[in-house]
PDB file of N, CA and C in Angstrom:
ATOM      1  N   UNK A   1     117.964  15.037   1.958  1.00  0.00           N
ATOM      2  CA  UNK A   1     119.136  14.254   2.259  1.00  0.00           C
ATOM      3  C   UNK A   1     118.876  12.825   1.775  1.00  0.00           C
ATOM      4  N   UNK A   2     119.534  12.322   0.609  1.00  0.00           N
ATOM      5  CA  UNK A   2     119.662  11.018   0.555  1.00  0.00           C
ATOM      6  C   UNK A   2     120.351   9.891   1.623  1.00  0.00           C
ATOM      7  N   UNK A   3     119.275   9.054   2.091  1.00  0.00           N
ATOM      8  CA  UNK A   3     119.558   7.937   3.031  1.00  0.00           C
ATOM      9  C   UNK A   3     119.575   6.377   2.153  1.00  0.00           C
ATOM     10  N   UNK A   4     120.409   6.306   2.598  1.00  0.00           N
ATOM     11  CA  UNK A   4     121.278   4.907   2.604  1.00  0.00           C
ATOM     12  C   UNK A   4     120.893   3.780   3.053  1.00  0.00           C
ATOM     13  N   UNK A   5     120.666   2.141   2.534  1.00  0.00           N
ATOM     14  CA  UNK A   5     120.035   0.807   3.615  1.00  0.00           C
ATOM     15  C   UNK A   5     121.322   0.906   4.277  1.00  0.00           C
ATOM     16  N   UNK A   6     121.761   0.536   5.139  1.00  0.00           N
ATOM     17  CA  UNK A   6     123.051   0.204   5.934  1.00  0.00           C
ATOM     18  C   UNK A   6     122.975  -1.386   7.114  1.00  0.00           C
ATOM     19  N   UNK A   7     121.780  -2.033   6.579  1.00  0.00           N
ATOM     20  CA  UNK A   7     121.455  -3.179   7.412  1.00  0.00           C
ATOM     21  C   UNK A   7     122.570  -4.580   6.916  1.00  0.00           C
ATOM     22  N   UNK A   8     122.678  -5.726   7.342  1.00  0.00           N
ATOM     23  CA  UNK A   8     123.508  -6.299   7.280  1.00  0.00           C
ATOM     24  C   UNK A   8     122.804  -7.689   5.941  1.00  0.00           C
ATOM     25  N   UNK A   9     121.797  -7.850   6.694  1.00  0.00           N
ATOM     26  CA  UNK A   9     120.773  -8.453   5.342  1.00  0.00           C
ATOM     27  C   UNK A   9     120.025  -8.228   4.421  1.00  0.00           C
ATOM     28  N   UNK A  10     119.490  -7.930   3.454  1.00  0.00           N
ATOM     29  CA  UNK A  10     118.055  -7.482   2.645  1.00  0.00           C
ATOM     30  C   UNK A  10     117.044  -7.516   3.112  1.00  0.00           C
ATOM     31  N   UNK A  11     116.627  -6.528   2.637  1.00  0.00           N
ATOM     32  CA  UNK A  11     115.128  -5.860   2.549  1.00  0.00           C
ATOM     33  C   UNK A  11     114.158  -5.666   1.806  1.00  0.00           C
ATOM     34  N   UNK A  12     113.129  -6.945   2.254  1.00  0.00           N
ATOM     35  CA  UNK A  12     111.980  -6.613   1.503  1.00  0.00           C
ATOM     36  C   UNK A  12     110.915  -5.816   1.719  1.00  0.00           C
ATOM     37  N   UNK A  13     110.404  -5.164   0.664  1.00  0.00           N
ATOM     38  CA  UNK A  13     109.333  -3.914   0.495  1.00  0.00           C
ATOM     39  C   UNK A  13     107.992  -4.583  -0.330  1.00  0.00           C
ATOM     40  N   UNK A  14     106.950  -4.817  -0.085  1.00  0.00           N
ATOM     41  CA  UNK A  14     105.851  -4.972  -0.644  1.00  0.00           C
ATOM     42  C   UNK A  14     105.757  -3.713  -1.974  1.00  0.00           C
ATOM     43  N   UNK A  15     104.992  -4.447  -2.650  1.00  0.00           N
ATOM     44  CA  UNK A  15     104.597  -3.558  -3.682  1.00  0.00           C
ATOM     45  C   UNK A  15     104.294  -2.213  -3.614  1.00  0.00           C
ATOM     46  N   UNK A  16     103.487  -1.758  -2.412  1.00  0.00           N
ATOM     47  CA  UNK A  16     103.063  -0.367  -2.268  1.00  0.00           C
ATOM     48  C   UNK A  16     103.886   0.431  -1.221  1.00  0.00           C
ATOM     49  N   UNK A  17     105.262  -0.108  -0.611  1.00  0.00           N
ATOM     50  CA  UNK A  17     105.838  -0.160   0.448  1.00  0.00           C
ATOM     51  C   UNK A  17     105.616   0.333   2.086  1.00  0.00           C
ATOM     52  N   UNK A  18     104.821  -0.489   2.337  1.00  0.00           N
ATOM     53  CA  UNK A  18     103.516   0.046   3.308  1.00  0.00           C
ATOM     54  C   UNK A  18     103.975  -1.061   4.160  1.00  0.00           C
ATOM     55  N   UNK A  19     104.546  -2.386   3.779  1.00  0.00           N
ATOM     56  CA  UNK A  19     104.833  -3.171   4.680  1.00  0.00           C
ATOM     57  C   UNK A  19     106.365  -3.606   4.402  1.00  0.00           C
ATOM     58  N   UNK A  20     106.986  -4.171   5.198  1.00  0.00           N
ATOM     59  CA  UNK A  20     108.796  -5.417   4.693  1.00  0.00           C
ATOM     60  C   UNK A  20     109.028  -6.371   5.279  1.00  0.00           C
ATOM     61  N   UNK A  21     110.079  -7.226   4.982  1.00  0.00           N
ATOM     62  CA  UNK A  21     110.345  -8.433   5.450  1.00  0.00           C
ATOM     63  C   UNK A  21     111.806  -8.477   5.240  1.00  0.00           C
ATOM     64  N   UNK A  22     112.139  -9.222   6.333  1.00  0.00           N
ATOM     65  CA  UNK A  22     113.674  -9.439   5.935  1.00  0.00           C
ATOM     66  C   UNK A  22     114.009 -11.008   5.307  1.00  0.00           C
ATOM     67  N   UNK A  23     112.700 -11.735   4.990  1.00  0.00           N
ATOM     68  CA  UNK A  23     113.287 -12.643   4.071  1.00  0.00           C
ATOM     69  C   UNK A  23     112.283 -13.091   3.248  1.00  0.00           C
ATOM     70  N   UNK A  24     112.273 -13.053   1.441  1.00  0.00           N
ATOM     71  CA  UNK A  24     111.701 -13.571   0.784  1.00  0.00           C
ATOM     72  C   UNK A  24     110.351 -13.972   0.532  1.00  0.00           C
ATOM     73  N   UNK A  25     109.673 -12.427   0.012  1.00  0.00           N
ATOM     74  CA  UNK A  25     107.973 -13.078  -0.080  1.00  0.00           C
ATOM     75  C   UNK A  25     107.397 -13.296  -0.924  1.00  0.00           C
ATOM     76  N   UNK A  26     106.475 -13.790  -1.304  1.00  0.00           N
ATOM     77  CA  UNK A  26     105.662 -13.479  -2.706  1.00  0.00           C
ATOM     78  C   UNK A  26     105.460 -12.191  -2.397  1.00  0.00           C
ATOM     79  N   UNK A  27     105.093 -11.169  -3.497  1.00  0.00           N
ATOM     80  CA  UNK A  27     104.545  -9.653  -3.451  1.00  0.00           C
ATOM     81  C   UNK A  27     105.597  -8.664  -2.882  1.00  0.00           C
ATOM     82  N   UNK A  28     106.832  -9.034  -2.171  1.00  0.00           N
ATOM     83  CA  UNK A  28     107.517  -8.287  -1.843  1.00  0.00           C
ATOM     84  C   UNK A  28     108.574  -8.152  -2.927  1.00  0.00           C
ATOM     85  N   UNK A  29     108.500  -7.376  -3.802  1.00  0.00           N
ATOM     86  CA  UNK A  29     109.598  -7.700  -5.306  1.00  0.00           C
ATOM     87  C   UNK A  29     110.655  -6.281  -5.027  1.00  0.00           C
ATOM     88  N   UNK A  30     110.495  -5.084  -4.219  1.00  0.00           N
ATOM     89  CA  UNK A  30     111.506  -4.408  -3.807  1.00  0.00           C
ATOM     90  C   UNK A  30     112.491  -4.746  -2.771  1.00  0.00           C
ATOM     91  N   UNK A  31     113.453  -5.024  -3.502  1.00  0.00           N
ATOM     92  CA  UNK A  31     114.698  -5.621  -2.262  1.00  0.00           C
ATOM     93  C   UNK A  31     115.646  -4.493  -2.413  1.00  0.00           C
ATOM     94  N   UNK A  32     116.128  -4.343  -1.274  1.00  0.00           N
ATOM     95  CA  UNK A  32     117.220  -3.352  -0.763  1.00  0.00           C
ATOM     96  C   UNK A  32     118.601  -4.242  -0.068  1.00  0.00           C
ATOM     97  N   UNK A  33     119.688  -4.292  -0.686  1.00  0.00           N
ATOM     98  CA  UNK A  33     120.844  -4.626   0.018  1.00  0.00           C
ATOM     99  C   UNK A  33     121.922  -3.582   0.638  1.00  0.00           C
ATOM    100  N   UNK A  34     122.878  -3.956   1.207  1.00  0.00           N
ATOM    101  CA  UNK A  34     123.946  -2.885   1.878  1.00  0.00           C
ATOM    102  C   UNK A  34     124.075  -1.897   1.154  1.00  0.00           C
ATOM    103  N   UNK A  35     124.118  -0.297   1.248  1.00  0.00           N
ATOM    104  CA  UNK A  35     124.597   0.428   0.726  1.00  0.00           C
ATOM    105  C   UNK A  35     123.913   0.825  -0.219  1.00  0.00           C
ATOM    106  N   UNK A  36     122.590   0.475  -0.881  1.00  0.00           N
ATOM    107  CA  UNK A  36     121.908   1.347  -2.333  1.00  0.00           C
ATOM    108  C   UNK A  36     120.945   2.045  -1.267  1.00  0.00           C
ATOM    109  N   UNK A  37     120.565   2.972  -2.463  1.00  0.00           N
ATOM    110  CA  UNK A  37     119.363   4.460  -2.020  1.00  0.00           C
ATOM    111  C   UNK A  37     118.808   4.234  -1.888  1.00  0.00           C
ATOM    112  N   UNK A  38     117.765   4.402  -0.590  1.00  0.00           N
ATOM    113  CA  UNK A  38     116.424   3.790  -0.195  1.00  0.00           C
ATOM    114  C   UNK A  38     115.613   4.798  -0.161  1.00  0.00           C
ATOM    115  N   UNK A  39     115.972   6.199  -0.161  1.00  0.00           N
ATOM    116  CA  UNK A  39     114.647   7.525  -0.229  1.00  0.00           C
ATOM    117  C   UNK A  39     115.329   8.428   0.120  1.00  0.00           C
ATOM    118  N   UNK A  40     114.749   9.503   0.731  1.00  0.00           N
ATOM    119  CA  UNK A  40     115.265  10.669   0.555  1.00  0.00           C
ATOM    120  C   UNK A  40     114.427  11.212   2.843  1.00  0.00           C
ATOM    121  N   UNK A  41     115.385  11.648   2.864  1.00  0.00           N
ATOM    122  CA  UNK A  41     114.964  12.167   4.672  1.00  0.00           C
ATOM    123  C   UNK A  41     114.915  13.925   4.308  1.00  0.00           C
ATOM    124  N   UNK A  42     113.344  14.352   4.468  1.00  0.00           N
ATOM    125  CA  UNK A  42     113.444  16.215   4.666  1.00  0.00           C
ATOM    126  C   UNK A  42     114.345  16.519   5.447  1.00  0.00           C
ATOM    127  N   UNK A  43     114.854  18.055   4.572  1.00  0.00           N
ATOM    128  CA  UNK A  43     116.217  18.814   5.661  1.00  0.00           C
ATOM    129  C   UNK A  43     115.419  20.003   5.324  1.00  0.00           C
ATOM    130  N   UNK A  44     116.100  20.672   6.731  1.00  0.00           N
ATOM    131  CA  UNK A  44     115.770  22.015   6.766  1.00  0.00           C
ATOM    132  C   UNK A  44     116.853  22.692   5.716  1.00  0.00           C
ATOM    133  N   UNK A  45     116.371  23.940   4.666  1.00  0.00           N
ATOM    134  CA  UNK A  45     117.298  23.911   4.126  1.00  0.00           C
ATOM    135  C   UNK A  45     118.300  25.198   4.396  1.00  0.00           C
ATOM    136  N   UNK A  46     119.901  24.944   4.316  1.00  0.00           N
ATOM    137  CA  UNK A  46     120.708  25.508   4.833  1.00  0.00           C
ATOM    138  C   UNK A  46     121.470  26.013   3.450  1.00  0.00           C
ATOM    139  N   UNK A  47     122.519  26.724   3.371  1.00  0.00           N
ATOM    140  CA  UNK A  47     123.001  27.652   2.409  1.00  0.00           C
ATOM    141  C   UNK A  47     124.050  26.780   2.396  1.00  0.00           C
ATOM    142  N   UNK A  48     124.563  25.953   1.564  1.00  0.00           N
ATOM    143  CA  UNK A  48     126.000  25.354   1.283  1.00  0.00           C
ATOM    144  C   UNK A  48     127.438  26.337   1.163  1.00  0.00           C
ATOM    145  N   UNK A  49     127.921  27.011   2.040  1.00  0.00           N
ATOM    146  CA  UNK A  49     128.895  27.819   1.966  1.00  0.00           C
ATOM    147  C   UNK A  49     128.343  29.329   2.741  1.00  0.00           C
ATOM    148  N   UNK A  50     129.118  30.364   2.517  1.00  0.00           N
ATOM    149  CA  UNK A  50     129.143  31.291   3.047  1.00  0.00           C
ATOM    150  C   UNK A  50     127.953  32.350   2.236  1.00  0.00           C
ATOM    151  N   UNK A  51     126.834  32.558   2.491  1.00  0.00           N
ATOM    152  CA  UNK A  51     126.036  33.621   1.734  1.00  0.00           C
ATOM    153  C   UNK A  51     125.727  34.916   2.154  1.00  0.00           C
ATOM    154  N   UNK A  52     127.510  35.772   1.184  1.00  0.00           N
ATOM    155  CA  UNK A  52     127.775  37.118   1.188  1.00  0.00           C
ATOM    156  C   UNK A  52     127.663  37.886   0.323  1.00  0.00           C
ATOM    157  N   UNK A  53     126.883  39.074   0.856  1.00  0.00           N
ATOM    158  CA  UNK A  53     126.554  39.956  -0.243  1.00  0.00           C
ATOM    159  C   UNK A  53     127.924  41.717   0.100  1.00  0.00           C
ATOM    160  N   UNK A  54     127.635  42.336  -0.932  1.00  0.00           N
ATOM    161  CA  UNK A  54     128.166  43.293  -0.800  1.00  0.00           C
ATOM    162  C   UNK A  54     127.113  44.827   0.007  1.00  0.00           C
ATOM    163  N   UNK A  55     128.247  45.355   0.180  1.00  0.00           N
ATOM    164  CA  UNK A  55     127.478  46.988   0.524  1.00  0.00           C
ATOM    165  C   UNK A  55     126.452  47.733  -0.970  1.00  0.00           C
ATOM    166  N   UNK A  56     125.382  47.644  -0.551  1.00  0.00           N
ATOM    167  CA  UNK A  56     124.407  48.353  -1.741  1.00  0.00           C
ATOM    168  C   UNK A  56     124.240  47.011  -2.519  1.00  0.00           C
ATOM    169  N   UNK A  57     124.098  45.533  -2.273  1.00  0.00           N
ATOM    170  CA  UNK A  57     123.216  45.023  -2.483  1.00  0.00           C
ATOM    171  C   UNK A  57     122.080  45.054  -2.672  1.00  0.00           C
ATOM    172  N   UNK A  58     121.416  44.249  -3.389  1.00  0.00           N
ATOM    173  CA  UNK A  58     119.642  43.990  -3.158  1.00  0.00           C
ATOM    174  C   UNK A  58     119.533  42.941  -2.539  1.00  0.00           C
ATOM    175  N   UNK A  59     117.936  42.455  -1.793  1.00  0.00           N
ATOM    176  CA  UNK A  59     117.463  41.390  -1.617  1.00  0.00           C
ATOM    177  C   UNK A  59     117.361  40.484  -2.818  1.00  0.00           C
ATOM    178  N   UNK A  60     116.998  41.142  -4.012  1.00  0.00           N
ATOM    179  CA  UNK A  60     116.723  40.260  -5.113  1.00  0.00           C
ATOM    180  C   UNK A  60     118.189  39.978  -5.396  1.00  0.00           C
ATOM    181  N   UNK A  61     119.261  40.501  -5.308  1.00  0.00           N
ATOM    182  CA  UNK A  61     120.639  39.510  -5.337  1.00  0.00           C
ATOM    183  C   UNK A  61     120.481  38.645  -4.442  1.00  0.00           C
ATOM    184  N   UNK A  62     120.158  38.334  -3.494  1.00  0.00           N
ATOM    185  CA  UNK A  62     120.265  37.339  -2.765  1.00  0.00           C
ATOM    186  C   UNK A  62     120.277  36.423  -2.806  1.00  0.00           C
ATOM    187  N   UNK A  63     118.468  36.544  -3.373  1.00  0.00           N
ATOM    188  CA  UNK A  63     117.279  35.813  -4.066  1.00  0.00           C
ATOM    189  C   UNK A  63     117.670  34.958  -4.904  1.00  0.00           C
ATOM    190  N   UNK A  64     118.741  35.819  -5.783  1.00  0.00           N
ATOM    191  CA  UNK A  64     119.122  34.698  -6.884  1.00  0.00           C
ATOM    192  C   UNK A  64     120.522  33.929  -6.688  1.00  0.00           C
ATOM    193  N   UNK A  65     120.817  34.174  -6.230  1.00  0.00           N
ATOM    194  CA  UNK A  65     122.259  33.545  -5.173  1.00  0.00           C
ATOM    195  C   UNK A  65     121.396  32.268  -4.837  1.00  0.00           C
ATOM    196  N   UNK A  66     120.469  32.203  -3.872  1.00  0.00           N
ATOM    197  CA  UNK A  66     119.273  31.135  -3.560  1.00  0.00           C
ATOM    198  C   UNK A  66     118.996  30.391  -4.647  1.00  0.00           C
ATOM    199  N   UNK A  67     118.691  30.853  -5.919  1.00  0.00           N
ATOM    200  CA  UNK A  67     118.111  30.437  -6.669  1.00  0.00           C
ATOM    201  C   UNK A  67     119.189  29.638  -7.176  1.00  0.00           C
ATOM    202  N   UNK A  68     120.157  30.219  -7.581  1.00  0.00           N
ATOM    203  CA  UNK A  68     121.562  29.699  -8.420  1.00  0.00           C
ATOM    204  C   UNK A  68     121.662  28.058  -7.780  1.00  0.00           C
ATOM    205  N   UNK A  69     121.539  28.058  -6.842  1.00  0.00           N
ATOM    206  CA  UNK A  69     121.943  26.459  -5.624  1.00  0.00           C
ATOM    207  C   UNK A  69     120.916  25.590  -6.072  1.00  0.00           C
ATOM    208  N   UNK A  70     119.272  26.259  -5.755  1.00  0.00           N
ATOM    209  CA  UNK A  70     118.618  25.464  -5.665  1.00  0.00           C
ATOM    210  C   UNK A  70     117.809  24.921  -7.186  1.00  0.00           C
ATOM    211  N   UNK A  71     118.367  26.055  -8.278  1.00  0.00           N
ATOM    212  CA  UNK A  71     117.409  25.347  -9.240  1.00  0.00           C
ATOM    213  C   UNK A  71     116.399  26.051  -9.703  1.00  0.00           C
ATOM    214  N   UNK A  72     115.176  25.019  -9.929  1.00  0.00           N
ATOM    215  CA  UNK A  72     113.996  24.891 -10.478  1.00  0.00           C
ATOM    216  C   UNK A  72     113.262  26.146  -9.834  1.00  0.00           C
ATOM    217  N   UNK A  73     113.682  27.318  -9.182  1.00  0.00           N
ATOM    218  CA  UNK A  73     112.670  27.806  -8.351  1.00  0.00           C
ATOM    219  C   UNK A  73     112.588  29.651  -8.776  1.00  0.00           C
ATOM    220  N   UNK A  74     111.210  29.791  -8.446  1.00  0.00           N
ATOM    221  CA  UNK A  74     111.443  31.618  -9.235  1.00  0.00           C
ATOM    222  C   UNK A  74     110.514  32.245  -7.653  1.00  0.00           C
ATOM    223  N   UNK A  75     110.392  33.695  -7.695  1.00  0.00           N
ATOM    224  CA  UNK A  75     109.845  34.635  -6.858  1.00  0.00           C
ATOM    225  C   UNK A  75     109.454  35.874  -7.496  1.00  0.00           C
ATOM    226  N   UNK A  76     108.346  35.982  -6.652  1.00  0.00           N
ATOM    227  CA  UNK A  76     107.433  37.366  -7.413  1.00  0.00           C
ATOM    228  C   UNK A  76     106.629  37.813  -6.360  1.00  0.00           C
ATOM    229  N   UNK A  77     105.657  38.766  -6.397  1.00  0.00           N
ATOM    230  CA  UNK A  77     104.894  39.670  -6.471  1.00  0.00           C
ATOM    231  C   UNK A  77     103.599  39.056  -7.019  1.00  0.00           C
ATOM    232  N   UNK A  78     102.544  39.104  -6.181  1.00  0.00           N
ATOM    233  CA  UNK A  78     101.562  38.885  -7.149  1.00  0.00           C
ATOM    234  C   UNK A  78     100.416  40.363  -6.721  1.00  0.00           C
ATOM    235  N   UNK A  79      99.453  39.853  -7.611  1.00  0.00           N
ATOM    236  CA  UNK A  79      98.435  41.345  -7.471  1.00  0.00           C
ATOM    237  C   UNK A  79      98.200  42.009  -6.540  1.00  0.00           C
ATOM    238  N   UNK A  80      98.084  41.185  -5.473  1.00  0.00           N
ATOM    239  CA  UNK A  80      97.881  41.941  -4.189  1.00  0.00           C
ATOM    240  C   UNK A  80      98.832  42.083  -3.615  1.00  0.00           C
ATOM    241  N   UNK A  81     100.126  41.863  -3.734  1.00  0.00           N
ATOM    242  CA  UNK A  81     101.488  42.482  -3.226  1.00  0.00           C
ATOM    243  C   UNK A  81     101.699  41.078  -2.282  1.00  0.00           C
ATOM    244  N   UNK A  82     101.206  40.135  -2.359  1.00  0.00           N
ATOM    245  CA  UNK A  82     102.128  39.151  -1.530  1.00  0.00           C
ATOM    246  C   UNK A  82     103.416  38.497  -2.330  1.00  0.00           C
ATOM    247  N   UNK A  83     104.178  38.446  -1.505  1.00  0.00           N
ATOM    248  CA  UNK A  83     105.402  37.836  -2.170  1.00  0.00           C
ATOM    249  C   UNK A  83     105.051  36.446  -2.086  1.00  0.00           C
ATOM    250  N   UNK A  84     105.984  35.920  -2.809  1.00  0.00           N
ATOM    251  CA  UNK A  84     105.725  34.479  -3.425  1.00  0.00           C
ATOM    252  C   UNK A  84     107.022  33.643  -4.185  1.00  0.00           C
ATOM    253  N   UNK A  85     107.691  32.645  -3.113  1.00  0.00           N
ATOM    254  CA  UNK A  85     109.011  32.043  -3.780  1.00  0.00           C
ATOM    255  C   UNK A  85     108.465  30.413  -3.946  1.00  0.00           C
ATOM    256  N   UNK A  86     108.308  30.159  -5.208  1.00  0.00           N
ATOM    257  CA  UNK A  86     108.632  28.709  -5.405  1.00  0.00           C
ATOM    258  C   UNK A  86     109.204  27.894  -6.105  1.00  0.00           C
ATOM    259  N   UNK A  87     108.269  26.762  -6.311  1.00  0.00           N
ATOM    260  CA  UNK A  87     109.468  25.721  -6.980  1.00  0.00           C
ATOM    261  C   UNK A  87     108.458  26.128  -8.954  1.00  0.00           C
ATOM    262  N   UNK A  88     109.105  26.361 -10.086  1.00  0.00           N
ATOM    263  CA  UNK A  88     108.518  25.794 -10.925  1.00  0.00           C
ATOM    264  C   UNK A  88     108.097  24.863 -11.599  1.00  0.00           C
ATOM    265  N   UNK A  89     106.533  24.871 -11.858  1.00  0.00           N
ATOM    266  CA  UNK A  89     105.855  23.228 -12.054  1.00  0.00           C
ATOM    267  C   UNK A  89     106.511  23.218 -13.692  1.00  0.00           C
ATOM    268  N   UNK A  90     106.736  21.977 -13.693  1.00  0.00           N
ATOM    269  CA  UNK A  90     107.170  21.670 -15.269  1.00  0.00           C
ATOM    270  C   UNK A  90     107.034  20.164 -15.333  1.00  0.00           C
ATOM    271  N   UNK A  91     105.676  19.834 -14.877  1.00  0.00           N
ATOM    272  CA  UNK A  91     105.042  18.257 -14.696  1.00  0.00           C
ATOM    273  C   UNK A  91     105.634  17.560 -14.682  1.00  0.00           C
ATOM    274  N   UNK A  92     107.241  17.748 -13.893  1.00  0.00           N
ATOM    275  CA  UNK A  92     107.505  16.527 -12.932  1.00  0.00           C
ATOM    276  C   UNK A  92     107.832  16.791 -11.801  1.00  0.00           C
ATOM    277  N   UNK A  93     107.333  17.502 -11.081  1.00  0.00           N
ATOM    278  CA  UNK A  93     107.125  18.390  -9.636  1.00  0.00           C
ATOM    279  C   UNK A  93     105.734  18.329  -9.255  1.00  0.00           C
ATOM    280  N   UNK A  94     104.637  17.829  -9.758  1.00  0.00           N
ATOM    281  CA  UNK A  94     103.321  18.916  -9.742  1.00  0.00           C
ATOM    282  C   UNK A  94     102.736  17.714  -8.347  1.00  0.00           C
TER     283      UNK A  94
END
Protein backbone atom coordinates (compact mmCIF):
# COMPACT_ATOMS: atom_id res chain seq x y z
CA UNK A 1 0.00 0.00 0.00
CA UNK A 2 1.39 3.28 -0.97
CA UNK A 3 1.39 5.90 2.00
CA UNK A 4 1.15 9.38 1.66
CA UNK A 5 3.09 12.57 3.99
CA UNK A 6 -0.26 14.17 5.04
CA UNK A 7 1.53 16.53 7.77
CA UNK A 8 0.91 20.21 7.58
CA UNK A 9 4.76 21.22 7.41
CA UNK A 10 7.90 19.43 5.82
CA UNK A 11 9.85 16.78 6.48
CA UNK A 12 13.18 16.29 6.94
CA UNK A 13 14.94 12.83 6.43
CA UNK A 14 18.70 12.49 7.00
CA UNK A 15 20.63 10.90 4.44
CA UNK A 16 20.22 7.27 5.55
CA UNK A 17 16.63 8.01 6.86
CA UNK A 18 17.23 6.70 10.26
CA UNK A 19 16.58 10.08 11.72
CA UNK A 20 14.02 13.71 10.73
CA UNK A 21 13.39 17.04 11.51
CA UNK A 22 10.73 19.25 10.90
CA UNK A 23 12.94 22.15 10.13
CA UNK A 24 16.03 22.59 8.02
CA UNK A 25 19.36 20.71 8.57
CA UNK A 26 22.58 20.33 7.21
CA UNK A 27 22.58 16.44 6.08
CA UNK A 28 18.94 16.26 6.06
CA UNK A 29 18.55 16.79 2.03
CA UNK A 30 15.21 14.43 1.86
CA UNK A 31 12.27 16.71 2.30
CA UNK A 32 8.75 15.54 2.14
CA UNK A 33 5.81 18.10 1.74
CA UNK A 34 1.83 17.62 1.80
CA UNK A 35 0.70 14.93 -0.25
CA UNK A 36 4.00 13.22 -2.16
CA UNK A 37 4.95 9.33 -1.63
CA UNK A 38 6.80 8.66 1.29
CA UNK A 39 7.07 4.53 1.07
CA UNK A 40 5.16 1.85 0.80
CA UNK A 41 3.09 0.09 4.25
CA UNK A 42 3.02 -4.22 3.89
CA UNK A 43 -0.59 -5.56 3.10
CA UNK A 44 -1.77 -8.74 3.51
CA UNK A 45 -2.49 -9.69 0.13
CA UNK A 46 -6.17 -9.84 -0.93
CA UNK A 47 -7.71 -10.73 -4.47
CA UNK A 48 -8.94 -7.35 -6.10
CA UNK A 49 -12.47 -8.50 -7.18
CA UNK A 50 -14.31 -11.65 -7.11
CA UNK A 51 -11.90 -14.93 -7.63
CA UNK A 52 -14.26 -17.40 -9.60
CA UNK A 53 -13.55 -20.39 -11.07
CA UNK A 54 -15.74 -22.76 -12.97
CA UNK A 55 -16.98 -26.51 -12.38
CA UNK A 56 -13.87 -28.83 -13.54
CA UNK A 57 -11.45 -26.21 -12.97
CA UNK A 58 -7.83 -26.64 -11.95
CA UNK A 59 -5.84 -25.23 -9.13
CA UNK A 60 -3.30 -24.26 -11.71
CA UNK A 61 -6.21 -22.00 -13.24
CA UNK A 62 -6.33 -20.33 -10.29
CA UNK A 63 -2.76 -20.04 -9.95
CA UNK A 64 -2.67 -18.10 -12.92
CA UNK A 65 -5.66 -15.91 -12.33
CA UNK A 66 -3.10 -15.00 -9.18
CA UNK A 67 -0.52 -14.62 -11.35
CA UNK A 68 -2.37 -12.45 -14.07
CA UNK A 69 -2.86 -9.52 -10.96
CA UNK A 70 0.26 -9.93 -9.49
CA UNK A 71 2.89 -10.07 -12.19
CA UNK A 72 6.43 -10.93 -11.87
CA UNK A 73 5.63 -14.27 -10.14
CA UNK A 74 5.79 -18.18 -11.34
CA UNK A 75 5.06 -21.74 -9.31
CA UNK A 76 6.41 -25.16 -9.51
CA UNK A 77 7.35 -28.34 -8.23
CA UNK A 78 10.68 -28.91 -7.37
CA UNK A 79 12.62 -32.38 -7.02
CA UNK A 80 11.42 -33.37 -4.02
CA UNK A 81 7.81 -32.49 -4.67
CA UNK A 82 7.62 -29.30 -2.63
CA UNK A 83 5.62 -26.75 -4.15
CA UNK A 84 7.02 -23.47 -4.62
CA UNK A 85 5.24 -19.90 -5.63
CA UNK A 86 7.38 -16.90 -6.16
CA UNK A 87 8.37 -13.73 -7.20
CA UNK A 88 10.90 -13.91 -10.37
CA UNK A 89 14.46 -12.55 -9.76
CA UNK A 90 15.31 -10.38 -12.77
CA UNK A 91 17.96 -8.15 -10.65
CA UNK A 92 15.69 -5.70 -9.62
CA UNK A 93 13.93 -7.78 -6.96
CA UNK A 94 16.97 -9.77 -5.71
Amino acid sequence: MLVKYNGDKPIYFSHNFESLSYSPIAGYENVYTYGQDVGYKYTDFTYPGELVLNAGDTVVTLLNKIIDVLGNYEFFYTIDGKFVFQQIKNYLNI
